[in-house]
Structure formats: C-alpha cells, structure tokens
PDB file of N, CA and C in Angstrom:
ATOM      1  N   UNK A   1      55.399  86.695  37.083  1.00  0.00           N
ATOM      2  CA  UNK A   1      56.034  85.842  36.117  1.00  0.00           C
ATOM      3  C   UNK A   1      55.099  84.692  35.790  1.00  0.00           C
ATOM      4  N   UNK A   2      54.965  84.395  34.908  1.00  0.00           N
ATOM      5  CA  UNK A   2      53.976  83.191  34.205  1.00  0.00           C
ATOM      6  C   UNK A   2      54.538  82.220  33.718  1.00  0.00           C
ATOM      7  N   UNK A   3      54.264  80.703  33.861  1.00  0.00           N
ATOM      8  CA  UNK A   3      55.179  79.804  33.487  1.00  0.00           C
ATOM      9  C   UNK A   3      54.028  79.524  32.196  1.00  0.00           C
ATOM     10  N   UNK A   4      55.041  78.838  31.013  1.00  0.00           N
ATOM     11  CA  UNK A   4      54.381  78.237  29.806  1.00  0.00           C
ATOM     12  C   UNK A   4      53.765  76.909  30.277  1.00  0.00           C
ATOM     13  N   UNK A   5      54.385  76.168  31.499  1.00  0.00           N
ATOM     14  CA  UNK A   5      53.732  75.084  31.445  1.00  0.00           C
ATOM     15  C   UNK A   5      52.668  75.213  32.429  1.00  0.00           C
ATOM     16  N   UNK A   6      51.829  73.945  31.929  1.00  0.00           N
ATOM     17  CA  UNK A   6      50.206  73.793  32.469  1.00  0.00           C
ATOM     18  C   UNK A   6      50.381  73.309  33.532  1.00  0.00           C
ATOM     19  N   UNK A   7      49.651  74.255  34.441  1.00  0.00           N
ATOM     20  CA  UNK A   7      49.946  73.260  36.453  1.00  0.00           C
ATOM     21  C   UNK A   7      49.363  71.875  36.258  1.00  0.00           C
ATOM     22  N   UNK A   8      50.094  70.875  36.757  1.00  0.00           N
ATOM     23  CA  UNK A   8      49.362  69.667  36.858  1.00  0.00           C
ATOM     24  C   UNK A   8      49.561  68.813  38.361  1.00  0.00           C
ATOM     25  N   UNK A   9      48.369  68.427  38.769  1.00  0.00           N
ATOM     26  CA  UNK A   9      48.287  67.570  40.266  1.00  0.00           C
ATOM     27  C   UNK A   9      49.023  66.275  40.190  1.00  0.00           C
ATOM     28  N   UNK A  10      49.462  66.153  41.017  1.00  0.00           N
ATOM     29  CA  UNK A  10      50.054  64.856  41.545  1.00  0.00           C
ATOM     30  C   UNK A  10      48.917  63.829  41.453  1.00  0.00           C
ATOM     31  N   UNK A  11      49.180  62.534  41.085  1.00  0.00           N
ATOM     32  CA  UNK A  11      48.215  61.765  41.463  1.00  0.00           C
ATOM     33  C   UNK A  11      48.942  60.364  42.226  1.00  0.00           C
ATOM     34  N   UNK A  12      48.057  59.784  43.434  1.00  0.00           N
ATOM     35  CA  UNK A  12      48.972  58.909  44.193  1.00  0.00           C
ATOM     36  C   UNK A  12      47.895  57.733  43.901  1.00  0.00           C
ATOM     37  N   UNK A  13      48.860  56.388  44.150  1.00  0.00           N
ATOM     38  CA  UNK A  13      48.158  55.384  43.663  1.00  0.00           C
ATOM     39  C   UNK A  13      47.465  54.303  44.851  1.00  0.00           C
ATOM     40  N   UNK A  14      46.346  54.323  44.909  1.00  0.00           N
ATOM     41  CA  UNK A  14      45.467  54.258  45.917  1.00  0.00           C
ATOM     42  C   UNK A  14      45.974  53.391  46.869  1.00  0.00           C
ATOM     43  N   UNK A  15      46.942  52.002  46.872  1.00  0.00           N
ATOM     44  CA  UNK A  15      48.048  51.578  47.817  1.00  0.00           C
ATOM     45  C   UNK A  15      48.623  52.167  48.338  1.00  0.00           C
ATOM     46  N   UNK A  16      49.258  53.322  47.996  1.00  0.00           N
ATOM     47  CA  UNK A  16      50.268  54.183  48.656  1.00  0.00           C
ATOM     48  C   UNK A  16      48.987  55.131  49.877  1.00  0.00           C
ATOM     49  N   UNK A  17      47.636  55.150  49.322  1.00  0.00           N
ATOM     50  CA  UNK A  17      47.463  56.209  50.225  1.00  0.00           C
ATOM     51  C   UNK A  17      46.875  55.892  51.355  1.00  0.00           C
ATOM     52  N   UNK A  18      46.475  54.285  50.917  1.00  0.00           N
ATOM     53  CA  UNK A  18      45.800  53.370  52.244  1.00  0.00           C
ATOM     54  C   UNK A  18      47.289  53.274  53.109  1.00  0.00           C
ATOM     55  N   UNK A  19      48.081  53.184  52.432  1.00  0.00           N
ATOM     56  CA  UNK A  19      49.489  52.882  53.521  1.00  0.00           C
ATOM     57  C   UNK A  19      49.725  54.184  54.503  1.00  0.00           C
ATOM     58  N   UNK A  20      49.540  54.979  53.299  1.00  0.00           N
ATOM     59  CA  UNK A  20      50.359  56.333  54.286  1.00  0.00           C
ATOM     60  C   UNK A  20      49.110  56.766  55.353  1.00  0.00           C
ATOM     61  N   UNK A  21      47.600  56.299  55.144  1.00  0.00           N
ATOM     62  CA  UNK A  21      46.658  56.715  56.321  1.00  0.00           C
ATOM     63  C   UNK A  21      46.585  55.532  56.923  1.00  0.00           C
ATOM     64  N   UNK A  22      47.355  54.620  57.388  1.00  0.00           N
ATOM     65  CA  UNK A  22      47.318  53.202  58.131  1.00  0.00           C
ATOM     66  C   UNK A  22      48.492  53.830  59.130  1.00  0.00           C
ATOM     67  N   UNK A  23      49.538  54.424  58.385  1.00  0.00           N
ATOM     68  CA  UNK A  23      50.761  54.613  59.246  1.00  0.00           C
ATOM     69  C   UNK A  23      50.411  56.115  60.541  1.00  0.00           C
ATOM     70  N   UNK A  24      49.028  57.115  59.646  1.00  0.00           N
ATOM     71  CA  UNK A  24      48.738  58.099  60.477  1.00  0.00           C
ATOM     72  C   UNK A  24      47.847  58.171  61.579  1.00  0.00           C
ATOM     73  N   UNK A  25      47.287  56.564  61.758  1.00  0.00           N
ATOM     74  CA  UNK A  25      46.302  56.203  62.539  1.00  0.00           C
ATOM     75  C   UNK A  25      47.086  55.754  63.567  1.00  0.00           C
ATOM     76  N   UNK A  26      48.762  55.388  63.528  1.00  0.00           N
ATOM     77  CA  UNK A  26      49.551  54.905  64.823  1.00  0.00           C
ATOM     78  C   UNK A  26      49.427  55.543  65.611  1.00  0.00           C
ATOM     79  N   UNK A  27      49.196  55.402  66.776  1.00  0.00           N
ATOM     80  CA  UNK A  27      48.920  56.799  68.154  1.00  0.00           C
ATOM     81  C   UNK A  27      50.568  57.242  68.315  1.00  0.00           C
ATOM     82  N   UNK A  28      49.987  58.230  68.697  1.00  0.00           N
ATOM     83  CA  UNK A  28      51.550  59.064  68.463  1.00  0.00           C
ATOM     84  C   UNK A  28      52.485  59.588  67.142  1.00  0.00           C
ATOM     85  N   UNK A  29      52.106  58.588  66.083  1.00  0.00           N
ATOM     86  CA  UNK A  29      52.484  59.287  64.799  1.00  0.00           C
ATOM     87  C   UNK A  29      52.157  60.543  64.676  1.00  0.00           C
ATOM     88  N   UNK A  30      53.256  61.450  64.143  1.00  0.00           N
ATOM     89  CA  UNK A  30      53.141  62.922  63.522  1.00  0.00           C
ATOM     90  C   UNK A  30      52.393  62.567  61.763  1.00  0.00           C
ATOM     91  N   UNK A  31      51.066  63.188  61.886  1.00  0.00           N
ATOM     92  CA  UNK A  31      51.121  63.018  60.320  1.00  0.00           C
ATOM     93  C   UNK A  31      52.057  64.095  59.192  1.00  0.00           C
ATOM     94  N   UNK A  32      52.390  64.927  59.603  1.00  0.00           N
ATOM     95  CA  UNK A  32      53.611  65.656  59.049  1.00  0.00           C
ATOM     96  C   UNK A  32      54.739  64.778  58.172  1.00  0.00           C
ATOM     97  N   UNK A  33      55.284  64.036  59.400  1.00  0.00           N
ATOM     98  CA  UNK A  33      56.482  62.856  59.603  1.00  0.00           C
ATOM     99  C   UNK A  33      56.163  61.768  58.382  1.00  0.00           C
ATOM    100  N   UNK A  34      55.078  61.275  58.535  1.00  0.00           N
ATOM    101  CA  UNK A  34      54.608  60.504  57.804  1.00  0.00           C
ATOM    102  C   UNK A  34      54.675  60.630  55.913  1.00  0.00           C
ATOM    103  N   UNK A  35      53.754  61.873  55.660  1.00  0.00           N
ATOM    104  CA  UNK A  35      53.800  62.482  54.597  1.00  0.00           C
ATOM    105  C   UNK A  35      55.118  62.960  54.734  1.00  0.00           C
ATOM    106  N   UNK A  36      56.072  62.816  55.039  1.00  0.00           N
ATOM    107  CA  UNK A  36      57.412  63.683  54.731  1.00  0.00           C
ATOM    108  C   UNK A  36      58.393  62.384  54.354  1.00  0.00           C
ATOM    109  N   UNK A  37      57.972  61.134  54.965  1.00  0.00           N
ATOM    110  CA  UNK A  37      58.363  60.332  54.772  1.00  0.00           C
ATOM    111  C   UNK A  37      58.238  59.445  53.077  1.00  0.00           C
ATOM    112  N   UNK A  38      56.977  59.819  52.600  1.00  0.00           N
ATOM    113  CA  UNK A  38      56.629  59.487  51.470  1.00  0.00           C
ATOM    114  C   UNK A  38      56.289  60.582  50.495  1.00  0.00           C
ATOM    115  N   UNK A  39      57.502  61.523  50.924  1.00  0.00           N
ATOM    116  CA  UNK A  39      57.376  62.591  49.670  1.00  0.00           C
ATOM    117  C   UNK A  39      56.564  63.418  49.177  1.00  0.00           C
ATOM    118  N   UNK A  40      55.370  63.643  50.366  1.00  0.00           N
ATOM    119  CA  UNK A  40      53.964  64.034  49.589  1.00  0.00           C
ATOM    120  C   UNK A  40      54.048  65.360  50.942  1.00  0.00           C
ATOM    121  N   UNK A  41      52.798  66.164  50.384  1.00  0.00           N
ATOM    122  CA  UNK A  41      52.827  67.213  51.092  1.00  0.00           C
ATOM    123  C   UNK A  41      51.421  67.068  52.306  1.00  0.00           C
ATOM    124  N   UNK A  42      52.102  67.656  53.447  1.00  0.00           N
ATOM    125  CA  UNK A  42      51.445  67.460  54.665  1.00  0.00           C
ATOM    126  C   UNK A  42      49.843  67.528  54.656  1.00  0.00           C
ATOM    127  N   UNK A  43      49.325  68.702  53.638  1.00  0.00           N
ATOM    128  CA  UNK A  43      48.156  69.163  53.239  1.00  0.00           C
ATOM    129  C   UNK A  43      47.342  68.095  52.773  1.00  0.00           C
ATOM    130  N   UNK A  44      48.028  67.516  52.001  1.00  0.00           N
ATOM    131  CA  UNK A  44      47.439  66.514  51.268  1.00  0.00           C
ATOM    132  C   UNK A  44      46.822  65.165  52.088  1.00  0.00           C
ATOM    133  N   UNK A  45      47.705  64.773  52.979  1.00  0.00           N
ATOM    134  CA  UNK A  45      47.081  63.707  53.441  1.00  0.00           C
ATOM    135  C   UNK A  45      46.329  63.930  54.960  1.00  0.00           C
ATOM    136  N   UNK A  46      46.601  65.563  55.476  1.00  0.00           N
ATOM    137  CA  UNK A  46      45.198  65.912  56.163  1.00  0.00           C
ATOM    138  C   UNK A  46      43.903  65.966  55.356  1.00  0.00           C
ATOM    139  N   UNK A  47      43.977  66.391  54.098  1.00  0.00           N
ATOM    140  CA  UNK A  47      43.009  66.171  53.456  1.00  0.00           C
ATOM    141  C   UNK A  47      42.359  64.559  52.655  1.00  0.00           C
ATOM    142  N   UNK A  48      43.279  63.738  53.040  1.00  0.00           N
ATOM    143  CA  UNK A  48      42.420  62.462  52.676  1.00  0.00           C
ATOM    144  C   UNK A  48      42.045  61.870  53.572  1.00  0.00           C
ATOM    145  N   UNK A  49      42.602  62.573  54.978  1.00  0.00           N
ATOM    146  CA  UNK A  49      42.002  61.868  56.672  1.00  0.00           C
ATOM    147  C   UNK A  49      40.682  62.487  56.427  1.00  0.00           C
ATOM    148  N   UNK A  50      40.404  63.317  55.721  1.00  0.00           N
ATOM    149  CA  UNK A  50      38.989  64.543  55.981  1.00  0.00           C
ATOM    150  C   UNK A  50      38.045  63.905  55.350  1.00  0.00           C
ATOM    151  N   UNK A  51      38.501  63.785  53.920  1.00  0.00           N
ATOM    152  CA  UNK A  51      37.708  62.713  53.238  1.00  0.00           C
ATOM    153  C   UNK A  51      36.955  61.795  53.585  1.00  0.00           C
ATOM    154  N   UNK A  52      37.971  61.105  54.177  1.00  0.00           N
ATOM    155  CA  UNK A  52      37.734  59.834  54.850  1.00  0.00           C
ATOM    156  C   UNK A  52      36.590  59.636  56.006  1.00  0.00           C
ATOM    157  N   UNK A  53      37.134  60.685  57.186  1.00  0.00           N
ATOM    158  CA  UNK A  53      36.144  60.760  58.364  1.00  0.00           C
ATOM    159  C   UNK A  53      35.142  61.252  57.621  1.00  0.00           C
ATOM    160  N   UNK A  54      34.725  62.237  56.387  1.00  0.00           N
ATOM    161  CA  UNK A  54      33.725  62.663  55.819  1.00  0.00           C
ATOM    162  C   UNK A  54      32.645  61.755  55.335  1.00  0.00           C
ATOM    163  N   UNK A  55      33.447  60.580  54.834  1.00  0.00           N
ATOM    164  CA  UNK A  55      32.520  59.412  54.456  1.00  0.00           C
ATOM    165  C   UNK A  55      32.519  59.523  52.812  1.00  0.00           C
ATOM    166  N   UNK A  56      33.325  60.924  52.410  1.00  0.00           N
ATOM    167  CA  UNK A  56      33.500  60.856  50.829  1.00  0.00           C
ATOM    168  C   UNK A  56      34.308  60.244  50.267  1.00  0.00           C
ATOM    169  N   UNK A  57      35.484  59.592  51.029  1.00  0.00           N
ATOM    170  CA  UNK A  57      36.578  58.452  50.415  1.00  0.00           C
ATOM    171  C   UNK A  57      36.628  57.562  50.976  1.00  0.00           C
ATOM    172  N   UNK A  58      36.830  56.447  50.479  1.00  0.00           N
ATOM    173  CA  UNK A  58      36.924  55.174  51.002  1.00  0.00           C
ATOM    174  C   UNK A  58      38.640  54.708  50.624  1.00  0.00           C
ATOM    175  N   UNK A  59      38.871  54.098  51.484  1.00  0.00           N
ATOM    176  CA  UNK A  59      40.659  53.713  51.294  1.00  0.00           C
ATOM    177  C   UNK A  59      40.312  51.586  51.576  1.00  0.00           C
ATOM    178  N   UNK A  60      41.375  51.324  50.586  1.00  0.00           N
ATOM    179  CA  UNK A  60      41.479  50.132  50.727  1.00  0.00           C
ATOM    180  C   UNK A  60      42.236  49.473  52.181  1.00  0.00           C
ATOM    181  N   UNK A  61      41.707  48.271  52.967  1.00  0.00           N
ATOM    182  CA  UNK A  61      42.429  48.106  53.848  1.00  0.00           C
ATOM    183  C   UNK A  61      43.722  47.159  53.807  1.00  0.00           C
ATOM    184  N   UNK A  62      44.704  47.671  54.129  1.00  0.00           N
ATOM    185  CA  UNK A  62      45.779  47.178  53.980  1.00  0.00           C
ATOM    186  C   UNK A  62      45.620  46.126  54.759  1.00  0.00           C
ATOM    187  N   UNK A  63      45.988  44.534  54.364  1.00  0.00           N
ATOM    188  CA  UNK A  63      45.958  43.632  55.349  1.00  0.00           C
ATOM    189  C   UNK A  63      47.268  43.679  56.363  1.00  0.00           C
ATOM    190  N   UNK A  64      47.514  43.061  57.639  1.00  0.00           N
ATOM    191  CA  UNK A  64      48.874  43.656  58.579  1.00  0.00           C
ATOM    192  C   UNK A  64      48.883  41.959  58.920  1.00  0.00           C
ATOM    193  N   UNK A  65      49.984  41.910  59.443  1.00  0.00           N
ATOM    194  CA  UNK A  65      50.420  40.405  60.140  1.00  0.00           C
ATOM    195  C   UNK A  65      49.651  40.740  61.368  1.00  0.00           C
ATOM    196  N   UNK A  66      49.387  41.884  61.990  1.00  0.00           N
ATOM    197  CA  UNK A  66      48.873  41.806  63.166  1.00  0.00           C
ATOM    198  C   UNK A  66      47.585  41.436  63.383  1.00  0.00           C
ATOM    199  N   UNK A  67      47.054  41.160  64.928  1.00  0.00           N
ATOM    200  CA  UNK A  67      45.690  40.860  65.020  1.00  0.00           C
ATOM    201  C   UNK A  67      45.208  41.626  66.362  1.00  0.00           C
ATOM    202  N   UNK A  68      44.430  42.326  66.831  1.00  0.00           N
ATOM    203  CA  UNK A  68      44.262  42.951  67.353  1.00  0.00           C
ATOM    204  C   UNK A  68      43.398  42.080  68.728  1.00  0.00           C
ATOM    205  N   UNK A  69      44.385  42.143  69.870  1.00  0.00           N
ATOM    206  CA  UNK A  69      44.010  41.081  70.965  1.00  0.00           C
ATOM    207  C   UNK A  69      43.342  41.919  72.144  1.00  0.00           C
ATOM    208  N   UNK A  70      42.406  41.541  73.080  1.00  0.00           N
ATOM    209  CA  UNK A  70      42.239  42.574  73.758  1.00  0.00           C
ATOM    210  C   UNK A  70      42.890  41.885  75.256  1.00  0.00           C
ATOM    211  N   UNK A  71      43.741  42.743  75.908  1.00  0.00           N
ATOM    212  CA  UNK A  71      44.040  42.388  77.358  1.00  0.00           C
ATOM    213  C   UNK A  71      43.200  42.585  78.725  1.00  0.00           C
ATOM    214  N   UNK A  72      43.183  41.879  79.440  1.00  0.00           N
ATOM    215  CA  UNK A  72      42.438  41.557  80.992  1.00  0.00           C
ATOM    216  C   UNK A  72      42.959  42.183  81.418  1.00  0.00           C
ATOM    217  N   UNK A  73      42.537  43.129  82.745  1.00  0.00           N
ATOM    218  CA  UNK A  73      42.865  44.002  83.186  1.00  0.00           C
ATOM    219  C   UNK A  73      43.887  43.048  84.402  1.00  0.00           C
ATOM    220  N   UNK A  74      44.870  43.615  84.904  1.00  0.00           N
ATOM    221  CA  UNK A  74      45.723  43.059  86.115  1.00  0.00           C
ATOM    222  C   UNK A  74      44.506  42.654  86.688  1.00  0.00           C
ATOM    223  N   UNK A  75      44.885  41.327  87.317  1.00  0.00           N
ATOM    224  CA  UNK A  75      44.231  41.278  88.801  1.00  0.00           C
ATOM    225  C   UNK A  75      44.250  41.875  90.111  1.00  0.00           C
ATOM    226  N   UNK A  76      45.210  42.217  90.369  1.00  0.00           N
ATOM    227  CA  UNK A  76      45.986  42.481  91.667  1.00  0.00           C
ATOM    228  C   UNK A  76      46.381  44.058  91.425  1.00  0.00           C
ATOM    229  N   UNK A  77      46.225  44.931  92.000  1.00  0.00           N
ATOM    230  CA  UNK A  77      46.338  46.174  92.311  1.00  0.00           C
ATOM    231  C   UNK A  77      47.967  46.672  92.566  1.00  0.00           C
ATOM    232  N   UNK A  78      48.521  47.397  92.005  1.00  0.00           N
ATOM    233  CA  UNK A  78      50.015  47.440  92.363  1.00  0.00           C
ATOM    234  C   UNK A  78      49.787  47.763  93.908  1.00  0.00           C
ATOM    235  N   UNK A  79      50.621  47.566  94.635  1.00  0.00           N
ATOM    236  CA  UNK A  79      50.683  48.087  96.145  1.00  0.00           C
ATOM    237  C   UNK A  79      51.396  49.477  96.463  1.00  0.00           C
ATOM    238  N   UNK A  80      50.630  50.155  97.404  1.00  0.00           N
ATOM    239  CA  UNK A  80      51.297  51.737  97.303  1.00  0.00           C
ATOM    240  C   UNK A  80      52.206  51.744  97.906  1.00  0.00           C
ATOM    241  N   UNK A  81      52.682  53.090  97.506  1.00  0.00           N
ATOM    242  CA  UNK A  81      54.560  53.312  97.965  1.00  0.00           C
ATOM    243  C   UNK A  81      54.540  53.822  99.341  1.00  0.00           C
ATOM    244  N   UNK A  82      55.449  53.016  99.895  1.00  0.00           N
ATOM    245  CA  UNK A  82      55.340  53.294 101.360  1.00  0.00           C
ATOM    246  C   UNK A  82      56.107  54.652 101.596  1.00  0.00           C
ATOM    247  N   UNK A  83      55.916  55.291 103.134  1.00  0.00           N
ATOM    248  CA  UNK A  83      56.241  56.275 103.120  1.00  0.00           C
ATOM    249  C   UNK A  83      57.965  56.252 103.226  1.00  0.00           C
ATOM    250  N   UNK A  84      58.255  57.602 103.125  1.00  0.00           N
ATOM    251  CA  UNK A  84      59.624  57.687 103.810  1.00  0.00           C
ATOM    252  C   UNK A  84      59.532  57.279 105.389  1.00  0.00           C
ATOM    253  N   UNK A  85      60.695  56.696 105.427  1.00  0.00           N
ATOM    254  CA  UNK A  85      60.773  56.583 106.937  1.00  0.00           C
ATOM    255  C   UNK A  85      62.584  56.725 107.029  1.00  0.00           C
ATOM    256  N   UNK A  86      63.128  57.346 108.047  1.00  0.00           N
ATOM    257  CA  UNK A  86      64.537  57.154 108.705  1.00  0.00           C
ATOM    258  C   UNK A  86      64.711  57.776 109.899  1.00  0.00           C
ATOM    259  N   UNK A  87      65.209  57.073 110.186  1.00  0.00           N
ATOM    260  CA  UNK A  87      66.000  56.879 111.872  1.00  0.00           C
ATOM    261  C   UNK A  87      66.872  57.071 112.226  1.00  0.00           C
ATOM    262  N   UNK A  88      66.939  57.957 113.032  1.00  0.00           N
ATOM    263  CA  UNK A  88      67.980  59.012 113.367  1.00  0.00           C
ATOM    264  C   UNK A  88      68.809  58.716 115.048  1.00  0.00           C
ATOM    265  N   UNK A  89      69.597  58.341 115.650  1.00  0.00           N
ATOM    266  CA  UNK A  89      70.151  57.931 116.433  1.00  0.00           C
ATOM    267  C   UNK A  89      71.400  58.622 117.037  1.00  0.00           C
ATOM    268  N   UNK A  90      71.078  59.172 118.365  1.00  0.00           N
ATOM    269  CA  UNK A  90      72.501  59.602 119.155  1.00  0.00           C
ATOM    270  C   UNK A  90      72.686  58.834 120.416  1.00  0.00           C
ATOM    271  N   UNK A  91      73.755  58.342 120.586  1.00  0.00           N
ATOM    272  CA  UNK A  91      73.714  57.801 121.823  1.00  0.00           C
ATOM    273  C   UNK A  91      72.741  56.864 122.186  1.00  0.00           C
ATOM    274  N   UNK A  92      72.046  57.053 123.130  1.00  0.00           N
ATOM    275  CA  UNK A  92      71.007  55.981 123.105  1.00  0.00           C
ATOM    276  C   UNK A  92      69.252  56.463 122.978  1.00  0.00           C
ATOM    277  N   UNK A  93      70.044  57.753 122.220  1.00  0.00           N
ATOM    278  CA  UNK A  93      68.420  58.218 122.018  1.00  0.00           C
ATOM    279  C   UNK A  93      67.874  57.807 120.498  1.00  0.00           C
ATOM    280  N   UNK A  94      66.611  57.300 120.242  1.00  0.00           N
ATOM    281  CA  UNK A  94      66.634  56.988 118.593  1.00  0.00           C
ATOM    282  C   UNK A  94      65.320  57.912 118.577  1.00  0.00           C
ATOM    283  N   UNK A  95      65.319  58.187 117.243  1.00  0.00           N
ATOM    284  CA  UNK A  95      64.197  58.938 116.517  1.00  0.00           C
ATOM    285  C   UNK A  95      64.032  58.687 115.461  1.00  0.00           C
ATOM    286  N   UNK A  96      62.537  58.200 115.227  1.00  0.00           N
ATOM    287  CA  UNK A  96      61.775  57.644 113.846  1.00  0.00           C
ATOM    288  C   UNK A  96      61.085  58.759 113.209  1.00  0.00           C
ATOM    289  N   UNK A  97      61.056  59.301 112.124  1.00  0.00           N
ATOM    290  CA  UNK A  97      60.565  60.065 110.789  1.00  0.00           C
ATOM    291  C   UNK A  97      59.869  59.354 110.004  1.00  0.00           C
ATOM    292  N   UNK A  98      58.708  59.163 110.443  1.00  0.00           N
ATOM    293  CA  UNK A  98      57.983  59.104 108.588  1.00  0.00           C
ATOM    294  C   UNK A  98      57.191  60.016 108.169  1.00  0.00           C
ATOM    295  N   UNK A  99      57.618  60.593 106.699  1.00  0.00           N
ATOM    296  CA  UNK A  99      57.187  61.264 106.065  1.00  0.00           C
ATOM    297  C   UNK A  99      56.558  60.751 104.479  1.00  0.00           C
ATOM    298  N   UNK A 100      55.460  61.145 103.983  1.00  0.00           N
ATOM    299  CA  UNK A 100      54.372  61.204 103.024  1.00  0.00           C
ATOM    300  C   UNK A 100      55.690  60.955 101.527  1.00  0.00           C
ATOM    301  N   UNK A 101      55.421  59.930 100.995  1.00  0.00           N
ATOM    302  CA  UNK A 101      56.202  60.099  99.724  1.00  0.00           C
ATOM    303  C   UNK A 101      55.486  61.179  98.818  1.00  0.00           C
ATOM    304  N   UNK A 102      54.447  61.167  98.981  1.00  0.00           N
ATOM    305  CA  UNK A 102      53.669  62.647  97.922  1.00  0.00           C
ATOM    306  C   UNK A 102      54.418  64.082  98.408  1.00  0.00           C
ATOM    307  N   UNK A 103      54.947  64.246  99.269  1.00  0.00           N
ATOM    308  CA  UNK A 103      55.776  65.251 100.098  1.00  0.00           C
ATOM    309  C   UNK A 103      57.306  65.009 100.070  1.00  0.00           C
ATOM    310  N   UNK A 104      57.883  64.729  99.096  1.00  0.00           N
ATOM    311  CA  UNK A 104      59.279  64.351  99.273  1.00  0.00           C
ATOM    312  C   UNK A 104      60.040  65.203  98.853  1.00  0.00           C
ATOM    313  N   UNK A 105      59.553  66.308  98.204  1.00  0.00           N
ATOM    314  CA  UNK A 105      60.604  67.440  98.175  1.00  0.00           C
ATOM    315  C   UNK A 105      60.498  68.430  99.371  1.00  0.00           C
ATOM    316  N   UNK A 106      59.797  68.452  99.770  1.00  0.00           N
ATOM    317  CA  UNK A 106      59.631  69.203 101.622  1.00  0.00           C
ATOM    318  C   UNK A 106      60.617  67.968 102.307  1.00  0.00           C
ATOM    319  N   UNK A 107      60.660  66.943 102.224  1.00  0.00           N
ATOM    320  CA  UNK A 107      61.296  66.257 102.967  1.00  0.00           C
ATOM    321  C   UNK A 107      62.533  66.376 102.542  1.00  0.00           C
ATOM    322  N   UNK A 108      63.163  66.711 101.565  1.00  0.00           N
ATOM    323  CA  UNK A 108      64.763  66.610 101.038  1.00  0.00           C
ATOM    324  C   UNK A 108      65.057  68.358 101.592  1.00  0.00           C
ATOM    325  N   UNK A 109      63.877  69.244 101.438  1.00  0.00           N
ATOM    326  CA  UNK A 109      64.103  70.716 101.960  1.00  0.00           C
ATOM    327  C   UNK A 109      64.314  70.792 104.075  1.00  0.00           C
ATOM    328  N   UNK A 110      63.466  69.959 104.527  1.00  0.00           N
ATOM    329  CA  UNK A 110      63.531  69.706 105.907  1.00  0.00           C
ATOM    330  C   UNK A 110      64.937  69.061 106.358  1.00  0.00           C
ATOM    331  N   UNK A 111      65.194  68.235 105.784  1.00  0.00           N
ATOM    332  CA  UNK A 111      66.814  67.430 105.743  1.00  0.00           C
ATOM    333  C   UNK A 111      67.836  68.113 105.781  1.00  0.00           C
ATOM    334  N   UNK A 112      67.745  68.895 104.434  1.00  0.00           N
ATOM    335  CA  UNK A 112      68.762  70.070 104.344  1.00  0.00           C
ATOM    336  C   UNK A 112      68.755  70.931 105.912  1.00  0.00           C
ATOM    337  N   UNK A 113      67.990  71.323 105.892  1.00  0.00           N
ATOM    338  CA  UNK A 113      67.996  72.747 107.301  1.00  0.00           C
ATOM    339  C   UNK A 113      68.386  71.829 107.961  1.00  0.00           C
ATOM    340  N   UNK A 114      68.045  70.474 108.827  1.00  0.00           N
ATOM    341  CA  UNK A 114      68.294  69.595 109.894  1.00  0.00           C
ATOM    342  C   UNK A 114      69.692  69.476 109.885  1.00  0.00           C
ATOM    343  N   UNK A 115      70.805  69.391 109.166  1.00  0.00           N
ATOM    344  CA  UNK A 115      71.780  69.237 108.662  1.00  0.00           C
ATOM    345  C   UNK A 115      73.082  70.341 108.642  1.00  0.00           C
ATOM    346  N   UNK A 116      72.189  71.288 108.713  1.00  0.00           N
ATOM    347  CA  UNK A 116      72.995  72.336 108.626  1.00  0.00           C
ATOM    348  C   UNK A 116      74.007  72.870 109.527  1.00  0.00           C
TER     349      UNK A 116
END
C-alpha cells in the first residue's frame, strides 16, 4: 500500500534535545524512559548520544541550579560486625557460641537441629 503523502522527519528544537541528553546522563536513568517521556522515539536519542560521543554534534549546555561538590572520604572506618555470640545455660552449666556473622545461615541451620 502506498501513501500519497511525502514521509517527513521530525525535527526537535535544540533545547529540548540538550534537555532530554542532560536527563540521560543521570546514572541510573533508562534512556528509553526518558525519550518516552518526551514523546520521541528511543532510536532517536541513542542516536544523538552517538553523535555526541562521536564528536559530530555538539548540544547546548543546559545551565542547572546545581554545582557539582566533591566529598572527603569518611575519616574513620565503619567498625566490623561482631560475631554472633549466645549463651546457652542449664542449671549451673553455661555455654558460650560464637559464630562468624559471614556464616549466619549455617548458624540459623545448626540452631534448628540443636532445637529439635
């Protein structure tokens, strides 16, 4: 089937496309999501990321309220997780358990049988 009318391209207006490749540079953004968000097809704005990293398009930079700060690493080291430990007591006999928190599903499997 043949249409009478002449195919014609979309054309987007160079604000819109610095926006929509500002929003695909968010880490974690889907660029799919993005272009789906602004009506345009997914193809299209993998192909102006291509461009772009190609060095054949240039996109205007959108100015942002943000400023890009860099953070100091912690000082202080979180402190590691101590092990399991429990104490088990009959009468006047006591018994101490410590077991490996990297091992804590052997320890909830050992419990069980002890228990039984």
């Amino acid at each position: 089937m043949a249409s009478d009318k002449p195919a014609r391209r979309r054309t987007y207006d160079e604000k819109l496309k610095a926006q929509v490749l500002a929003e695909c540079e968010v880490p974690g953004t889907s660029v799919a999501k993005v272009a789906l968000a602004h009506g345009i097809n997914a193809n299209v704005v993998h192909r102006w990321r291509q461009l772009v990293r190609e060095g054949k398009a240039s996109v205007p930079a959108i100015p942002s309220g943000f400023v890009p700060v860099s953070l100091a690493a912690p000082a202080a080291q979180p402190t590691p997780i101590a092990d399991i430990q429990v104490e088990l007591r009959r009468g006047a006999i006591a018994l101490t358990i410590k077991w490996p928190t990297s091992a804590a599903a052997e320890f909830a499997a050992w419990t069980r049988e002890l228990l039984r």
